[in-house]
Protein backbone atom coordinates (compact mmCIF):
# COMPACT_ATOMS: atom_id res chain seq x y z
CA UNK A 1 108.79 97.46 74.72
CA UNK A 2 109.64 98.64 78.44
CA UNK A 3 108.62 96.74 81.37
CA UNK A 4 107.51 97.91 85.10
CA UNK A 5 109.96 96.47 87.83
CA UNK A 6 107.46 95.21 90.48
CA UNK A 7 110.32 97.54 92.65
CA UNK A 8 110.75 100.02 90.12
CA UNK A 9 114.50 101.38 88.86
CA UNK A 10 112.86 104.91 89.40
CA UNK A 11 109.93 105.64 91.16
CA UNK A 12 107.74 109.00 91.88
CA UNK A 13 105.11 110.46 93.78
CA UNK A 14 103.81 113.95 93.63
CA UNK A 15 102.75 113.58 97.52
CA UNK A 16 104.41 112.35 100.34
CA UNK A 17 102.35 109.87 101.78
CA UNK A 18 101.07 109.03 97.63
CA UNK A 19 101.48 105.21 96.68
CA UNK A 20 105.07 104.88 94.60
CA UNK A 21 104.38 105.26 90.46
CA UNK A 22 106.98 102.79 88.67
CA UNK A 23 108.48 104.63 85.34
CA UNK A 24 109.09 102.51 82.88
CA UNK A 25 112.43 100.35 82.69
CA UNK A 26 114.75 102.45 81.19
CA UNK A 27 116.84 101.78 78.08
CA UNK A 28 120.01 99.79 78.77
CA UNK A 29 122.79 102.17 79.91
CA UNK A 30 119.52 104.60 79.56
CA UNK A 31 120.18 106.67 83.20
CA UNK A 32 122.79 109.28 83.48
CA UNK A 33 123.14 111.00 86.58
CA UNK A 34 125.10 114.16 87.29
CA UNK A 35 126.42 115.25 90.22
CA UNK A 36 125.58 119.46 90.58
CA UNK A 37 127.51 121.81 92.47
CA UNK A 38 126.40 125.63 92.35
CA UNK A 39 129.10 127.90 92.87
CA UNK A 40 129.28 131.25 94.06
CA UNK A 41 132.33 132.22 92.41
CA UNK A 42 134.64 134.95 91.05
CA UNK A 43 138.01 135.23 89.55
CA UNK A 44 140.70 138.00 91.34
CA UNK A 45 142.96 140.04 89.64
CA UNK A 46 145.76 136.77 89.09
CA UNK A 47 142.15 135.25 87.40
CA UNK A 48 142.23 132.50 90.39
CA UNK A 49 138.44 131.24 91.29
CA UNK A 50 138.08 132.40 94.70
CA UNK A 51 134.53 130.81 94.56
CA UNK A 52 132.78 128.52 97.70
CA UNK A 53 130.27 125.69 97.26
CA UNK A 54 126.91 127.17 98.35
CA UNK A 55 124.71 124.57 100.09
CA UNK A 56 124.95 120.64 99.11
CA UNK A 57 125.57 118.82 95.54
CA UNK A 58 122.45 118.38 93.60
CA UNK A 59 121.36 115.14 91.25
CA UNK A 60 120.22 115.10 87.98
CA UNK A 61 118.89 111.86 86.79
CA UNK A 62 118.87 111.99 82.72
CA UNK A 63 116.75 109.02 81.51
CA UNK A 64 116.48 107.41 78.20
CA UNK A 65 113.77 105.20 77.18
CA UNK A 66 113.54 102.05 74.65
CA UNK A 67 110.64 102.62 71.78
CA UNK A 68 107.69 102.93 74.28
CA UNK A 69 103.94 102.27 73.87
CA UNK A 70 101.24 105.17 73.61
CA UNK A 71 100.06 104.03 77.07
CA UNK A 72 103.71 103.52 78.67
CA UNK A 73 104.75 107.28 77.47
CA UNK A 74 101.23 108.00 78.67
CA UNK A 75 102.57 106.82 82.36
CA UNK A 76 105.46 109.01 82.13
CA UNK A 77 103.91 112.32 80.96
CA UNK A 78 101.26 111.95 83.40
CA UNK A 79 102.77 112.25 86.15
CA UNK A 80 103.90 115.82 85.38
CA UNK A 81 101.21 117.05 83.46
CA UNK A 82 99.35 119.39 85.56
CA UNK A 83 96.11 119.44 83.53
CA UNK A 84 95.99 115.89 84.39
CA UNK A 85 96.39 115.76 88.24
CA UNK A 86 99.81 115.08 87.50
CA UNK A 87 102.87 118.10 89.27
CA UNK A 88 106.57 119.75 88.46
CA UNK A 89 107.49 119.10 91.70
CA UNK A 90 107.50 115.08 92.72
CA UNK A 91 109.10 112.52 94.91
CA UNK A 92 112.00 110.59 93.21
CA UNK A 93 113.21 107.23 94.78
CA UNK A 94 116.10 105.96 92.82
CA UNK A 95 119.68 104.00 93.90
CA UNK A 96 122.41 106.84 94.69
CA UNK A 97 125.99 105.91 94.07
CA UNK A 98 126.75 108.61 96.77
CA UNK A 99 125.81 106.86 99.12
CA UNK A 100 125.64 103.06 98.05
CA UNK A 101 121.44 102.86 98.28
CA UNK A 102 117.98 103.90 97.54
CA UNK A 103 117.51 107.56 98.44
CA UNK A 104 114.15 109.48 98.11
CA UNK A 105 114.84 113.09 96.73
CA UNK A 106 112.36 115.82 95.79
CA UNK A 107 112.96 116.78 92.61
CA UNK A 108 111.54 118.99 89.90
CA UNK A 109 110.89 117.84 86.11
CA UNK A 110 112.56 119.40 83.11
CA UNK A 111 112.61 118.52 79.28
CA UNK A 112 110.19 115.86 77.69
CA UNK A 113 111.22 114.84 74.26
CA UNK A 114 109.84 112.20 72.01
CA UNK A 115 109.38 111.44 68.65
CA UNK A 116 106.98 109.17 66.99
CA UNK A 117 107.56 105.96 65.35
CA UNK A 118 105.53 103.73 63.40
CA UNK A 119 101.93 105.78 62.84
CA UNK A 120 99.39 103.49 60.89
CA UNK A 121 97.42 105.85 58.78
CA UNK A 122 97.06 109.63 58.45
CA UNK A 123 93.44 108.91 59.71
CA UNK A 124 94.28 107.52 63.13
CA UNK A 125 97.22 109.46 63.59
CA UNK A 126 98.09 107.78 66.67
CA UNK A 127 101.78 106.42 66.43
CA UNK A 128 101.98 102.61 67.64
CA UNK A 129 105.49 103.54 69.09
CA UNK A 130 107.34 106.69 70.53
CA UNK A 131 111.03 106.55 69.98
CA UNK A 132 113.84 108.81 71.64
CA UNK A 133 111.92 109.07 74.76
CA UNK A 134 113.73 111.27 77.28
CA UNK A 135 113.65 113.07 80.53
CA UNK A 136 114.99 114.73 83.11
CA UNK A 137 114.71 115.33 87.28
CA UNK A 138 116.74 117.43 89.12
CA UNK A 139 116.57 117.70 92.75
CA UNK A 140 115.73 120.57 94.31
């Protein structure tokens, strides 16, 4: 089962001045982050890129989950769901290797996944657990 951090390993708010929203501890060696660089690029006619960075390197935070709770993967979808209050767009504080500390980023979410685990009965339908519990934020 995951646990909040009183601190958080990943926080979000959809608002600036919004209290901080604590994700869920994620699975051990469950964060991946990629460093993005968009390129406007091209090859010449010896097929060397002659491509430029255009504007600055971009994080993607990929997180993986241990089995969750209805109400835990409740706290993650949430906070995206727009039917629910919830926004694409959000507030991401999380520690950057870049630059050796917590950074706040605005970031947008992309894929959800989840599967569910142990359901009770047919009648309730309601899985107990939801396994393979991933997402991902990408600044903007």
């Amino acid at each position: 089962m995951a646990t909040l951090l009183p601190t958080g390993y990943v926080k979000i708010k959809i608002n600036i001045n919004d209290p901080w929203v604590n994700l869920p501890l994620p699975a051990y060696d469950g964060v991946t982050m990629e460093i993005q660089t968009t390129v406007d690029d091209a090859r010449n006619a010896s097929n060397t890129m002659i491509g430029n960075p255009v504007g600055s390197d971009k994080i993607k935070l990929n997180i993986s989950y241990p089995p969750l709770t209805d109400d835990e993967l409740h706290s993650i979808l949430r906070v995206f769901d727009r039917e629910q209050g919830g926004s694409f767009f959000v507030y991401v504080n999380f520690y950057d290797p870049r630059t050796m500390q917590r950074v706040t980023r605005y970031m947008y979410v992309g894929d959800r996944s989840f599967d569910p685990w142990i359901v009770p009965s047919i009648e309730v339908g309601a899985p107990k657990r939801w396994i393979n519990v991933q997402c991902n934020l990408i600044e903007c």
